[in-house]
N, C-alpha and C. Protein backbone atom coordinates (compact mmCIF):
# COMPACT_ATOMS: atom_id res chain seq x y z
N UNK A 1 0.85 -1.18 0.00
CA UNK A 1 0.00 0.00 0.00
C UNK A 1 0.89 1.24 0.00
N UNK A 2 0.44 2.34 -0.78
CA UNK A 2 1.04 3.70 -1.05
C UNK A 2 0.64 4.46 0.59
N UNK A 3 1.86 4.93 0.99
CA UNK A 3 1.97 5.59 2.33
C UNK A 3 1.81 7.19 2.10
N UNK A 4 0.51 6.98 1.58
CA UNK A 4 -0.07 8.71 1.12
C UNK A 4 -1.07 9.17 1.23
N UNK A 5 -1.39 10.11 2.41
CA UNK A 5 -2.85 10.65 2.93
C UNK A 5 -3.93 9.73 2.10
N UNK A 6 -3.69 9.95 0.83
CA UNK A 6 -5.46 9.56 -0.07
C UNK A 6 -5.29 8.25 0.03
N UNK A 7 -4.10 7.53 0.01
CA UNK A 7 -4.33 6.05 0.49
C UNK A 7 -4.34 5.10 1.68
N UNK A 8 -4.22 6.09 2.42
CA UNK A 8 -4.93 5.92 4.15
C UNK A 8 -6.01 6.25 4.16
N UNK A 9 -6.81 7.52 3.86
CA UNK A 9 -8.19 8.19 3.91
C UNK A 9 -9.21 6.58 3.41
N UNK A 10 -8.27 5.93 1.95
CA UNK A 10 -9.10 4.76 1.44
C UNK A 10 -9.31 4.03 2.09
N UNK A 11 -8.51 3.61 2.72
CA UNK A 11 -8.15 2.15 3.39
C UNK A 11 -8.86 2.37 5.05
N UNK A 12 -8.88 3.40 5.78
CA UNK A 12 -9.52 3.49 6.64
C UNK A 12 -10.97 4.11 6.29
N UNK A 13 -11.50 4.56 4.98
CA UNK A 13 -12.88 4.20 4.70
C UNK A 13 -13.29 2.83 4.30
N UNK A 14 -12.41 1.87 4.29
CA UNK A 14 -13.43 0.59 4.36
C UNK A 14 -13.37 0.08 5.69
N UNK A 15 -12.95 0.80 6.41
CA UNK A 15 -13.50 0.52 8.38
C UNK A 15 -14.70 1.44 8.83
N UNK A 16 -14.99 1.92 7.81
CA UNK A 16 -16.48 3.46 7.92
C UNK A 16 -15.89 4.88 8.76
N UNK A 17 -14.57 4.71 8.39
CA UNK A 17 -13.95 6.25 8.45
C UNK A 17 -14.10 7.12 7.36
N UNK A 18 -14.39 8.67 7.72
CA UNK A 18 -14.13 9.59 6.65
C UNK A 18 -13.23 10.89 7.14
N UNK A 19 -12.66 11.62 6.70
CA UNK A 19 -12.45 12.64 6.82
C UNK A 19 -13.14 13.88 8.07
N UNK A 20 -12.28 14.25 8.27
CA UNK A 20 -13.11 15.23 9.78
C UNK A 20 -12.02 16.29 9.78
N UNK A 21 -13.17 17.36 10.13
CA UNK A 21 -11.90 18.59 10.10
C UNK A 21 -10.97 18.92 11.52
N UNK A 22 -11.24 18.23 12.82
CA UNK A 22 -10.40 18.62 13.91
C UNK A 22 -10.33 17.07 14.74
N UNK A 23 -9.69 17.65 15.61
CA UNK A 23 -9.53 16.07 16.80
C UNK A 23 -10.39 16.18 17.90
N UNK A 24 -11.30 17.13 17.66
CA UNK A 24 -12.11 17.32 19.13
C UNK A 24 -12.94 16.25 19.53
N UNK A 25 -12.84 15.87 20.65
CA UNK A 25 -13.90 14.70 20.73
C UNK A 25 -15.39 15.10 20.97
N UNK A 26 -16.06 14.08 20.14
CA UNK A 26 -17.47 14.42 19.56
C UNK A 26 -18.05 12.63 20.51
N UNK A 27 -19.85 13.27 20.96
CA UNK A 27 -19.45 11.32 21.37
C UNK A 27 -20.55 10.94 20.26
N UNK A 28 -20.19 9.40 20.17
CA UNK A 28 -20.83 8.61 19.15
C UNK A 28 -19.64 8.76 17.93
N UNK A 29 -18.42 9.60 18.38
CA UNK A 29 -17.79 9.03 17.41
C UNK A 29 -15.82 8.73 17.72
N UNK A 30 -15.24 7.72 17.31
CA UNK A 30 -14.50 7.72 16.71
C UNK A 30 -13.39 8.28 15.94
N UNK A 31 -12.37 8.50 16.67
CA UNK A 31 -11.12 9.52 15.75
C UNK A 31 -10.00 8.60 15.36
N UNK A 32 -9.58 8.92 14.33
CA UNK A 32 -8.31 8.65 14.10
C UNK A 32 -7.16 10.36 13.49
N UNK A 33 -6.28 9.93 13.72
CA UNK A 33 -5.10 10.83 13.67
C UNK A 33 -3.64 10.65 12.84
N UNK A 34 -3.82 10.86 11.59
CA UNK A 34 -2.54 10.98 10.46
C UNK A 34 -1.72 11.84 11.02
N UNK A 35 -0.13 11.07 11.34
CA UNK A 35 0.80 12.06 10.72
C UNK A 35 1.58 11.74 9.84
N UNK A 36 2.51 12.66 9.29
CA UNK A 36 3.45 12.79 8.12
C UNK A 36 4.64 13.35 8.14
N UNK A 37 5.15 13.23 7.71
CA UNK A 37 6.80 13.48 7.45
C UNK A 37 7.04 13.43 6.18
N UNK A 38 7.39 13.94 5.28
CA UNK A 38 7.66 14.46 3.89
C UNK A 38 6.72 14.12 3.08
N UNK A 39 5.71 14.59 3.30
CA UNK A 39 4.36 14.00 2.86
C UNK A 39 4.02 12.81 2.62
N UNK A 40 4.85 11.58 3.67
CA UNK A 40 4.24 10.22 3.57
C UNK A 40 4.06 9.87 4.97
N UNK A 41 2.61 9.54 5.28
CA UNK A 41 2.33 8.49 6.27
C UNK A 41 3.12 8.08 7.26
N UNK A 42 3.36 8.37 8.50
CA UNK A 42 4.43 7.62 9.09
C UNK A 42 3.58 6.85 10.26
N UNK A 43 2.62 7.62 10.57
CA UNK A 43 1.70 6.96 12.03
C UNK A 43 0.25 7.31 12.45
N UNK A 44 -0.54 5.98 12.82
CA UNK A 44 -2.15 6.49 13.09
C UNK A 44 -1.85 6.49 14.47
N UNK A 45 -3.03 7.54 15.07
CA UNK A 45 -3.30 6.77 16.69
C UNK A 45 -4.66 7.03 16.39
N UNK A 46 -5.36 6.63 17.64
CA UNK A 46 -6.66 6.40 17.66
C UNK A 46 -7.07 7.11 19.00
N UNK A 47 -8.67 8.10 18.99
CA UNK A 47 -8.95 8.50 20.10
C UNK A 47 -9.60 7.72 20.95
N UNK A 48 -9.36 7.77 22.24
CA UNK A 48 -9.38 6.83 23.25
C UNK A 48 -11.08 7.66 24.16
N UNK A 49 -12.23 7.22 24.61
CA UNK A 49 -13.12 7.82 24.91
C UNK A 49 -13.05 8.44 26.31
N UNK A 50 -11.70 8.61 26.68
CA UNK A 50 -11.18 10.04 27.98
C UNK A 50 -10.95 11.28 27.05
N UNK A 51 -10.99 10.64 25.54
CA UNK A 51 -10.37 12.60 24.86
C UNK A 51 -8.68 12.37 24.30
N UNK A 52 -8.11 11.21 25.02
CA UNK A 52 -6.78 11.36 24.89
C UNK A 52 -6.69 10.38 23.72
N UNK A 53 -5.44 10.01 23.14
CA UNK A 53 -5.08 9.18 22.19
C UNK A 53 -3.89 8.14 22.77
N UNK A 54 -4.24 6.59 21.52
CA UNK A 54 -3.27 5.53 21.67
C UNK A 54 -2.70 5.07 20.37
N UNK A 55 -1.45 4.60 20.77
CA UNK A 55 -0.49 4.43 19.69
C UNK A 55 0.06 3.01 20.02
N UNK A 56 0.52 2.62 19.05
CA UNK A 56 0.86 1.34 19.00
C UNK A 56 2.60 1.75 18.80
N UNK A 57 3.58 1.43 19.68
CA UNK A 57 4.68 1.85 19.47
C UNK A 57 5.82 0.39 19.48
N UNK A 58 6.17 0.03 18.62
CA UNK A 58 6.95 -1.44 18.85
C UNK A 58 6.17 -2.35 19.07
N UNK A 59 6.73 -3.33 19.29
CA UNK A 59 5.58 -4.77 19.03
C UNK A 59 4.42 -5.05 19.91
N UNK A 60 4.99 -4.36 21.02
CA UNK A 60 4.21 -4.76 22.17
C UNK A 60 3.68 -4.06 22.86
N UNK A 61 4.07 -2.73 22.94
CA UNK A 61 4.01 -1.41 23.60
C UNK A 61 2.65 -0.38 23.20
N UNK A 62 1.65 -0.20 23.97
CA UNK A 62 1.14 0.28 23.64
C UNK A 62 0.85 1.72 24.56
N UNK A 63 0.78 3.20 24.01
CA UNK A 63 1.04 4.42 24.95
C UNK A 63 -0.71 5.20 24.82
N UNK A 64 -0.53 5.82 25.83
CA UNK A 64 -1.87 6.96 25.84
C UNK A 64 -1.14 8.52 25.62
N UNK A 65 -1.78 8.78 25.01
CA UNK A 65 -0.50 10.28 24.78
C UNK A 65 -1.75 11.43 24.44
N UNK A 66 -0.98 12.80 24.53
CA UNK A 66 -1.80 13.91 23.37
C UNK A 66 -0.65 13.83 22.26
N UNK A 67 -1.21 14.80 21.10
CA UNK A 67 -1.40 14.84 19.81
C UNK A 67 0.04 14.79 19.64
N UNK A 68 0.67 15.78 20.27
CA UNK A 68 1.73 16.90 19.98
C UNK A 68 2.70 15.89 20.54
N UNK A 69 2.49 14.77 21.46
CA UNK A 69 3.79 14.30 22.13
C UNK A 69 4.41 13.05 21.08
N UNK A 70 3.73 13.36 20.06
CA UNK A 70 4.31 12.32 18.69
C UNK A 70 4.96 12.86 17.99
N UNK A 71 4.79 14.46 17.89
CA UNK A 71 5.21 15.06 16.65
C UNK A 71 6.59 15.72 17.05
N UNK A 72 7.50 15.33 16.13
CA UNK A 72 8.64 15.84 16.17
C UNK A 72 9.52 14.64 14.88
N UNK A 73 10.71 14.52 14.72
CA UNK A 73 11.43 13.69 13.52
C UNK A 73 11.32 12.69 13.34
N UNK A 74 10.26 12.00 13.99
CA UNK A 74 10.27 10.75 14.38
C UNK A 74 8.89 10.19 12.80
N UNK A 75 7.97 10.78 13.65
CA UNK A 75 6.65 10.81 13.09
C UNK A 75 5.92 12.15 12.49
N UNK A 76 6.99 13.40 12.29
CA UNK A 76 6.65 14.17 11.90
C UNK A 76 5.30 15.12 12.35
N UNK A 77 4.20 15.63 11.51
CA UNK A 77 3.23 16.49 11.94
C UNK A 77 1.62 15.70 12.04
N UNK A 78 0.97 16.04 12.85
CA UNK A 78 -0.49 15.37 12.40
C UNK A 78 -0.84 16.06 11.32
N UNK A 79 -1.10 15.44 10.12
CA UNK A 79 -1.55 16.11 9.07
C UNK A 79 -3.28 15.82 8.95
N UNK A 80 -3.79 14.60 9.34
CA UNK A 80 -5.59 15.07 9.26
C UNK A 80 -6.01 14.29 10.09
N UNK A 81 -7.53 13.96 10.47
CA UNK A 81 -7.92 13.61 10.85
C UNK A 81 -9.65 12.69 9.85
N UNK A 82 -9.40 11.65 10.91
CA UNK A 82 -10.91 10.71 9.86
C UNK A 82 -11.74 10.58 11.64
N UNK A 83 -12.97 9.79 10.94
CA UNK A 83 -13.76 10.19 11.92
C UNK A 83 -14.42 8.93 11.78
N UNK A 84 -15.27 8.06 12.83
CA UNK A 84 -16.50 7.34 12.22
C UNK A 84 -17.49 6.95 13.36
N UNK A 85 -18.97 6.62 13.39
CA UNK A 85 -19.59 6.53 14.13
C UNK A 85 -19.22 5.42 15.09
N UNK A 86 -19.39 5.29 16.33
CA UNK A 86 -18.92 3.98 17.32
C UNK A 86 -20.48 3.18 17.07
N UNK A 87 -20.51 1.87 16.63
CA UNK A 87 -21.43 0.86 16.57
C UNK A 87 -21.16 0.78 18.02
N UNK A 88 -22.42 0.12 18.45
CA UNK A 88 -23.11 -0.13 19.72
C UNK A 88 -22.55 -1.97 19.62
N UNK A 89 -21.83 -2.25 20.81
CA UNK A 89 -21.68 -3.58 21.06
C UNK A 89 -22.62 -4.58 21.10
N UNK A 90 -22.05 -6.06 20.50
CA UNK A 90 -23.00 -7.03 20.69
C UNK A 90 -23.09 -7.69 21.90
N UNK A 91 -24.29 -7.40 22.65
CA UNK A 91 -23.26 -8.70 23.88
C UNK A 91 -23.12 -9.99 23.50
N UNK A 92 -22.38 -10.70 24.19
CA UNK A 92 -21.86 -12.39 24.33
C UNK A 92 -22.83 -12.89 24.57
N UNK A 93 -23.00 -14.40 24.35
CA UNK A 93 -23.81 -15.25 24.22
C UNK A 93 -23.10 -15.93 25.48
């Protein structure tokens, strides 16, 4: 897969993400968070329903962070944000 905004925007619209203009948390929905570094893709996180965000960092490691504590040479800038409604759980049988 091409590591380029429009081919993330794709690929996380077949999970029923779209495009959203900020990271504010909204409820009933779902954030995700692009950043970039020379205009390619380097990292998603996902909003967590406290407001804050999680990242998957190394194999095993998983962090709660804000926006800004990603961005720097590593993973570069948040460049957008997608959005999608939270489906209501099934319970277990």
């Amino acid at each position: 897969m091409a590591d380029t905004e429009e081919a993330f925007i794709q690929a996380f619209g077949t999970l029923g993400y779209s495009p959203c203009m900020n990271p504010a948390q909204e409820d009933g929905q779902e954030k995700v968070a692009l950043y970039a570094l020379g205009g390619h893709i380097t990292h998603a996180a996902r909003q967590l329903p406290n407001g804050s965000w999680t990242s998957k960092i190394g194999r095993n490691v998983d962090i709660e962070h804000e926006l800004s504590d990603l961005e720097g040479p590593c993973y570069g800038k948040v460049l957008s944000f997608l959005s999608r409604v939270i489906l209501p759980s099934t319970p277990s049988a």
